[in-house]
Each structure stands twice: as C-alpha cells, then as structure tokens.
Protein backbone atom coordinates (compact mmCIF):
# COMPACT_ATOMS: atom_id res chain seq x y z
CA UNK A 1 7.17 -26.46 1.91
CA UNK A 2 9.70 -23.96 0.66
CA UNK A 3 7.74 -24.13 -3.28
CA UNK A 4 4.69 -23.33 -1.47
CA UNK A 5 5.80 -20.27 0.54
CA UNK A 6 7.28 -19.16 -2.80
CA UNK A 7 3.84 -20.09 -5.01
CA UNK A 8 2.27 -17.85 -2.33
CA UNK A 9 3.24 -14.48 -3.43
CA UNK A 10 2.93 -15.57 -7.29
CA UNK A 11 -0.18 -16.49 -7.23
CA UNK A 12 -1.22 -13.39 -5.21
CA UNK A 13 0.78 -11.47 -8.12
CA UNK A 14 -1.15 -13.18 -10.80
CA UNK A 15 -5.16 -12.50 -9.03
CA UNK A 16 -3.99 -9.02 -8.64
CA UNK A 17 -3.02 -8.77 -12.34
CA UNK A 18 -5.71 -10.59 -13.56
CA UNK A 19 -7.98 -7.63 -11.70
CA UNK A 20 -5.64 -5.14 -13.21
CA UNK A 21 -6.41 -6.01 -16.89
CA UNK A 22 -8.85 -3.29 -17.70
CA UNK A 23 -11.67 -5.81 -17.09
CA UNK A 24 -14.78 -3.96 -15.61
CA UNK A 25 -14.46 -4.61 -11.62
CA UNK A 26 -18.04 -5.72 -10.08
CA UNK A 27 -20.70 -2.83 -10.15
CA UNK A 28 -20.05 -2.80 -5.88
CA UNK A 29 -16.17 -2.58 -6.24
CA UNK A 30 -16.53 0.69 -8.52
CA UNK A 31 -18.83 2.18 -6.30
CA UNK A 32 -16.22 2.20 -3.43
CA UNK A 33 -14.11 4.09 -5.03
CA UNK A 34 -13.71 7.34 -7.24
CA UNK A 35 -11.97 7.22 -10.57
CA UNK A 36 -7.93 7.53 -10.13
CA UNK A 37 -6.46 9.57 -12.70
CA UNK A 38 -2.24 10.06 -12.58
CA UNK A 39 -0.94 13.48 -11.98
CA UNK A 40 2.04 14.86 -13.58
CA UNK A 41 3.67 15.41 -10.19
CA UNK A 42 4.98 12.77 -8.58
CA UNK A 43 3.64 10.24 -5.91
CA UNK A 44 5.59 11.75 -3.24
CA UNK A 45 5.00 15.78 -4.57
CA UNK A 46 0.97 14.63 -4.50
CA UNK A 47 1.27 13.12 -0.77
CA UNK A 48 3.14 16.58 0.31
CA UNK A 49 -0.20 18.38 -0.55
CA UNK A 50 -2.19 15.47 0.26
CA UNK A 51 -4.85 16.14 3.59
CA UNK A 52 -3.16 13.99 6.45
CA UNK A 53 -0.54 12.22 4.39
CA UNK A 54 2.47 14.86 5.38
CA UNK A 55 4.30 11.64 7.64
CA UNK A 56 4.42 9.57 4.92
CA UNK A 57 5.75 12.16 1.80
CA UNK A 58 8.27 13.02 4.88
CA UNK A 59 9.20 9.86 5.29
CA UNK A 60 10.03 8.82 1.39
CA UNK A 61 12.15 12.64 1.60
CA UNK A 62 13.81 11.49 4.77
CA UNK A 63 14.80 7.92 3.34
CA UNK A 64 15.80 9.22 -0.51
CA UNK A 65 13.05 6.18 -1.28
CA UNK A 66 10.97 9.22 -3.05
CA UNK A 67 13.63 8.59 -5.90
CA UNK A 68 12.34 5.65 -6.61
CA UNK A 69 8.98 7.48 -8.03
CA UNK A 70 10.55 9.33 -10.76
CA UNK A 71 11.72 5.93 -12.55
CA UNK A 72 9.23 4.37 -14.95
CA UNK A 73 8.30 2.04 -12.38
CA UNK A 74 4.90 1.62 -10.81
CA UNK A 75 4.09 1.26 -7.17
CA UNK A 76 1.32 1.00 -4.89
CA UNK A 77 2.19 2.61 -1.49
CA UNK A 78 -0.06 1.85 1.04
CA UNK A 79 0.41 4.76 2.99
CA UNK A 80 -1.06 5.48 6.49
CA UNK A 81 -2.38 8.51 7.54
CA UNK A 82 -1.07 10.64 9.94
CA UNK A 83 -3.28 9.72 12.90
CA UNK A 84 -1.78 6.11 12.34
CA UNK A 85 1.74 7.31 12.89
CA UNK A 86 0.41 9.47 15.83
CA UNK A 87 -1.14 6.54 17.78
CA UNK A 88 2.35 5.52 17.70
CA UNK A 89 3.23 8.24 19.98
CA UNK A 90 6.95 8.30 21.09
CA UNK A 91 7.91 5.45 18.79
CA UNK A 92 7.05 7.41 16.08
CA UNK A 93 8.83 10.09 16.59
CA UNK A 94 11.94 7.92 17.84
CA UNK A 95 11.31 6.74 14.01
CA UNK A 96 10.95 9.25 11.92
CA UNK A 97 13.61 11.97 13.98
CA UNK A 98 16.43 9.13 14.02
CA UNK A 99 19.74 10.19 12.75
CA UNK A 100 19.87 6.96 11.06
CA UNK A 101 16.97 6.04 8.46
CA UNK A 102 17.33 2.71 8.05
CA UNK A 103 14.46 1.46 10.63
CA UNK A 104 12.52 4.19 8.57
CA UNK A 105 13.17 3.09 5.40
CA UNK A 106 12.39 -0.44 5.72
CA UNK A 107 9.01 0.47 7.34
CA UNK A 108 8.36 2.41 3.93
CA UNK A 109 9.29 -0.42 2.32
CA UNK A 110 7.15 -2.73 4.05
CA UNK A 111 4.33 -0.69 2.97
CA UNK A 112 5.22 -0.76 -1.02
CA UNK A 113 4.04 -2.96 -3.56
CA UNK A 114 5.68 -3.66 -6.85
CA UNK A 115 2.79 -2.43 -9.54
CA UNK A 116 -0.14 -0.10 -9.53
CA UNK A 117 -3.11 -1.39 -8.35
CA UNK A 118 -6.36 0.23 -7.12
CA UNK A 119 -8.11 -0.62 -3.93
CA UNK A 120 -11.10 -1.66 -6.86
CA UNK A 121 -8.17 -4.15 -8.52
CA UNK A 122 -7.62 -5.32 -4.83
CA UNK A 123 -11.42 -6.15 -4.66
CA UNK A 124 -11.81 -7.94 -7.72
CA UNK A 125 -8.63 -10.11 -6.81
CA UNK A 126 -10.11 -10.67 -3.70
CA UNK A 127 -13.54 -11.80 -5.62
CA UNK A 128 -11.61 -13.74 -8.10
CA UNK A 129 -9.92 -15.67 -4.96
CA UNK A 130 -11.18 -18.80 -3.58
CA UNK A 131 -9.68 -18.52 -0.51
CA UNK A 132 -11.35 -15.04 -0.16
CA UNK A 133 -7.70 -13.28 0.33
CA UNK A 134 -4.75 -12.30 -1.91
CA UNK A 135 -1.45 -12.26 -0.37
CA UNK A 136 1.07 -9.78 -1.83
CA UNK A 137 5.00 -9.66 -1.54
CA UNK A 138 6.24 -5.96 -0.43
CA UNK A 139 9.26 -4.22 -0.91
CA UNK A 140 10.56 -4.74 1.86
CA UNK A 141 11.18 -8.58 1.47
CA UNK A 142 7.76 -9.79 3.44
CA UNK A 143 3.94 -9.81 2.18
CA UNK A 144 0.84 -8.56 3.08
CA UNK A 145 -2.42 -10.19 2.77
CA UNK A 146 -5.50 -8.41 1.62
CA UNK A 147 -9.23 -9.38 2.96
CA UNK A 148 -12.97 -8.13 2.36
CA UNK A 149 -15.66 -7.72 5.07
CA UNK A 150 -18.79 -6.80 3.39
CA UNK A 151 -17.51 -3.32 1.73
CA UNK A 152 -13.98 -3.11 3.83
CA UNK A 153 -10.52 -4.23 2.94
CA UNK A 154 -7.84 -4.86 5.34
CA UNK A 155 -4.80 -5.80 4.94
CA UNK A 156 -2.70 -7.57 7.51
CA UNK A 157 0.97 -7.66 7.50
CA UNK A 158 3.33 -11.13 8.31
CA UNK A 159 3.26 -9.59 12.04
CA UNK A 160 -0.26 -9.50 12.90
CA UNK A 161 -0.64 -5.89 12.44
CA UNK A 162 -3.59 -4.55 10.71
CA UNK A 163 -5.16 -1.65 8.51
CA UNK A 164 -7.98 -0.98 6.66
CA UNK A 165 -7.67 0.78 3.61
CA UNK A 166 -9.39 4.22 4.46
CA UNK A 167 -10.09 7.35 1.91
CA UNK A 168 -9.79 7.83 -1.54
CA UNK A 169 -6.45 6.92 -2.91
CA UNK A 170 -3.83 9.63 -4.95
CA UNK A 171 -1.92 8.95 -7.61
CA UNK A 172 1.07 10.64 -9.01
CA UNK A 173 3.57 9.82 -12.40
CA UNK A 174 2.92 5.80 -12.50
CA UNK A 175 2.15 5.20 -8.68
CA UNK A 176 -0.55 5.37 -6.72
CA UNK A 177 -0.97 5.32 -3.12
CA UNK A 178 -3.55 4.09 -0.40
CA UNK A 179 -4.25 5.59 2.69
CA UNK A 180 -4.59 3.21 5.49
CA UNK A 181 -5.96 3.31 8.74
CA UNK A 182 -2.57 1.57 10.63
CA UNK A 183 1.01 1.24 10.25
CA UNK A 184 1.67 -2.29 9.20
CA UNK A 185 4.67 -3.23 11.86
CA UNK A 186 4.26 -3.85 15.62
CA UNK A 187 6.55 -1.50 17.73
C-alpha cells in the first residue's frame, strides 16, 4: 500500500514531464491558452502588477516564500484570485493579517508545484493519462489532482476542495503561475 501511495505522485511527475518535453500539445490544448513567455521580473514582482492577483504576491511577501523565486528553480504556483480569498470572508483575513505566518505559508505551499508547467502541459498529461487525471505532489507535503471536463481543468486538493484553473497564466524568471478559481484548503 505504502509503494503505491508513493508511485502515485511519480507517475503524476513523469505524465506531466512527458507533456513538458517541447512536444506539440493537441491542436485543442493550444487553443486554450495564449503563448507564456518569462519576464525578467520575478514571479512574485509580475503577480504585484498582475489584475486580481494582489492576495497572493502579498502573501509570498508576507511569508518570505517570494525568496524562493529568485533561485534557479522553477515553480508552478497555482495561485487564486482575489475573489477566491474574498469568498473566504473573515477567515481570510484571520489568515493573511495573523501575526504569525505559518498557517499562511503552508497554504502557499499547498498551492506550489515543483517545475514549470503550463495549464497546456497539464492538458496533454491529462490526455496522455489513462485514468483521465494526473495527480501532483505540492510543496507543501500533499498533492493535488488535475481533471478535464470538455475544455476545463480542475484541480482538487487531498481535502475535497476544488478550483478550476481560470485566466491566462503569468510567468516571471523560471516560474509561472495559474490563476484559479478557489483556494485549495477547507477552512
């Protein structure tokens, strides 16, 4: 049982690769999706000017996780907007105005994946799945699990709690981030 739970998150690794090696994705994957080009600034300087992303590029400043971007490293942040952290009402605040980051910094964390993938790479590894899902470990020690309804992907974290990835994503240095519709954690 325990090799299984573990085989899990490497094979979702692998699919997601596989649609990360500059293979063409299907002619309906690149059509949901413009072109992402990196920026010179980054990921966290392109959220702070980023329409209704300000929570989020507060939240990696808040937590000192925004360090993290200027490494070589790449990341995919899937990052919700800020109506998702409003429909959180007083929790949210309660999160992000705490004295004490930690509960916000592993909610960040929950919401980062090792690598830079596209939501077109997400497709394609959904595609190239036979289960018709890709499971991917975060950041923050737990996974998230990616699905496709006709030309929507959501993604569902080990709570339950769902988004679907939403506009265009933004990329900055060698990450990229996502907006999604939800915050992946149930409060």
């Amino acid at each position: 049982m325990r090799k299984a739970h573990f085989a899990t998150p490497l094979l979702a690794t692998a699919l997601i690769l596989a649609g990360c090696s500059g293979k063409s994705p299907s002619a309906d994957a690149s059509s949901e999706v413009a072109q992402v080009t990196p920026a010179s600034e980054t990921l966290p300087e392109v959220l702070d000017d980023a329409d209704g992303m300000q929570t989020m590029a507060e939240a990696l400043k808040t937590t000192g996780i925004e360090g993290v971007f200027n490494d070589r490293g790449s990341y995919t942040l899937l990052a919700p907007e800020d109506d998702a952290f409003d429909a959180l009402g007083d929790k949210a605040k309660t999160l992000t105005e705490a004295k004490d980051h930690a509960a916000l910094a592993a909610l960040v964390r929950d919401h980062m994946l090792t690598g830079y993938m596209t939501p077109e790479d997400i497709s394609a590894a959904i595609a190239a799945s036979k289960t018709g899902k890709v499971a991917m470990p975060t950041l923050g020690g737990g996974s998230v699990t990616f699905t496709k309804t006709g030309d929507a992907i959501t993604v569902t974290a080990d709570d339950g709690s769902q988004a679907m990835i939403e506009d265009n994503p933004v990329a900055g240095g060698a990450s990229i981030a996502i907006p999604v519709s939800g915050v992946l954690r149930k409060f």
